[in-house]
Protein backbone atom coordinates (compact mmCIF):
# COMPACT_ATOMS: atom_id res chain seq x y z
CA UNK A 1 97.05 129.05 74.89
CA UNK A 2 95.85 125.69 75.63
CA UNK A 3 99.14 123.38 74.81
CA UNK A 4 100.71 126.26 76.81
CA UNK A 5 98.43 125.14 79.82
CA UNK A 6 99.14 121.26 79.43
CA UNK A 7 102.35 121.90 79.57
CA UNK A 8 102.60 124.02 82.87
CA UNK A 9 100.46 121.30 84.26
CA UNK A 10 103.01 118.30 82.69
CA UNK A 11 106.17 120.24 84.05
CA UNK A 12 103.74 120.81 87.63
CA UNK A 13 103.66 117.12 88.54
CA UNK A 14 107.36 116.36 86.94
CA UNK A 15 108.92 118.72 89.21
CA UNK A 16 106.02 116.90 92.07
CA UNK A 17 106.82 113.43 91.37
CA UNK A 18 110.33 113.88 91.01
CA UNK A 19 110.21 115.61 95.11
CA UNK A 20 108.23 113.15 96.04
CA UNK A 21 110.81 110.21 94.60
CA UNK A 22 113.49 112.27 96.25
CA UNK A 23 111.68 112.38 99.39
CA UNK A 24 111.35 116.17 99.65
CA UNK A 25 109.04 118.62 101.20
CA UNK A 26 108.00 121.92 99.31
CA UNK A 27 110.21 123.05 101.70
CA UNK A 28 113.49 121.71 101.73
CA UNK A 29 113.22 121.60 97.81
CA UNK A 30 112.85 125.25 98.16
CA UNK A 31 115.79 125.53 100.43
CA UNK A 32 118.27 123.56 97.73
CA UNK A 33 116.88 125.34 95.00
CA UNK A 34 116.95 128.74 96.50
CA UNK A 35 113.32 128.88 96.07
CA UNK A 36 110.35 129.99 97.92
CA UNK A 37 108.14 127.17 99.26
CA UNK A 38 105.04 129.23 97.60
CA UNK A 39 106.12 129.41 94.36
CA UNK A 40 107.03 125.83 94.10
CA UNK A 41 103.45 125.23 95.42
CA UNK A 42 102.19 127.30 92.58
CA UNK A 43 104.77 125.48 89.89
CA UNK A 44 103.19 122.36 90.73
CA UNK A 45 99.73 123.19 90.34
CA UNK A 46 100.56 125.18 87.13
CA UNK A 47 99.28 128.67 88.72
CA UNK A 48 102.98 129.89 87.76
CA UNK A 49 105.00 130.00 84.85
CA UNK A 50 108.41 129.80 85.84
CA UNK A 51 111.55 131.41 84.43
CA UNK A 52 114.13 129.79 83.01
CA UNK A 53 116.63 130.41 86.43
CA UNK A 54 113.96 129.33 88.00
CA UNK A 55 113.76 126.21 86.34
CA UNK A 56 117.22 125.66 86.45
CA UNK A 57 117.40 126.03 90.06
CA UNK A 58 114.58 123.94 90.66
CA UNK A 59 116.35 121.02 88.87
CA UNK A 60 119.49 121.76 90.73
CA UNK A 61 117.21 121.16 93.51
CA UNK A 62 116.02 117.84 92.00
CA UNK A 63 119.61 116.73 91.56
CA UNK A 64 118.82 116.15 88.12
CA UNK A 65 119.84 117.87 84.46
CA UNK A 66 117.16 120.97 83.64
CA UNK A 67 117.05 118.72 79.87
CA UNK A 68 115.88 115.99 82.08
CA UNK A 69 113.05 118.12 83.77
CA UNK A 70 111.72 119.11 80.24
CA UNK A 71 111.88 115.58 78.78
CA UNK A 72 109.89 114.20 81.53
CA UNK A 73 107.22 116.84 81.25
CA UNK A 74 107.11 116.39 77.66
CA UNK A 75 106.49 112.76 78.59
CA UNK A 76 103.74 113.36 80.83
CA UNK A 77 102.34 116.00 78.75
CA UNK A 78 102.59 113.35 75.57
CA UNK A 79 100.39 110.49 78.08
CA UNK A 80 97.25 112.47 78.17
């Protein structure tokens, strides 16, 4: 599904631009958010479809609200 695709791609360089802004590494966001450092890779360039705990510890990770997340990959997603 294509919005499907646009989306993962939105939420991809939310959850990016957000680590960058924070000043992490694939890494040590994978370390707060009890992660691994490859599927954050793959979240980021939409190869992955997270889960929801996934999600949820990724914006624990973020130090941010998981609504947050979603609202600013809607936003990105709404840009294009």
């Amino acid at each position: 599904d294509g919005s499907e695709t646009e989306f993962l791609r939105a939420l991809g360089r939310a959850i990016q631009e957000r680590r960058l802004r924070l000043r992490l590494s694939q890494k040590e966001l994978a370390q707060e958010a009890g992660i691994d450092r490859a599927y954050i890779s793959n979240i980021e360039q939409a190869k992955r479809n997270p889960s929801f705990a996934a999600l949820a510890n990724l914006a624990i990770g973020l130090r941010m609200r998981l609504s947050k997340l979603i609202s600013a990959a809607e936003r990105i997603e709404g840009s294009k």
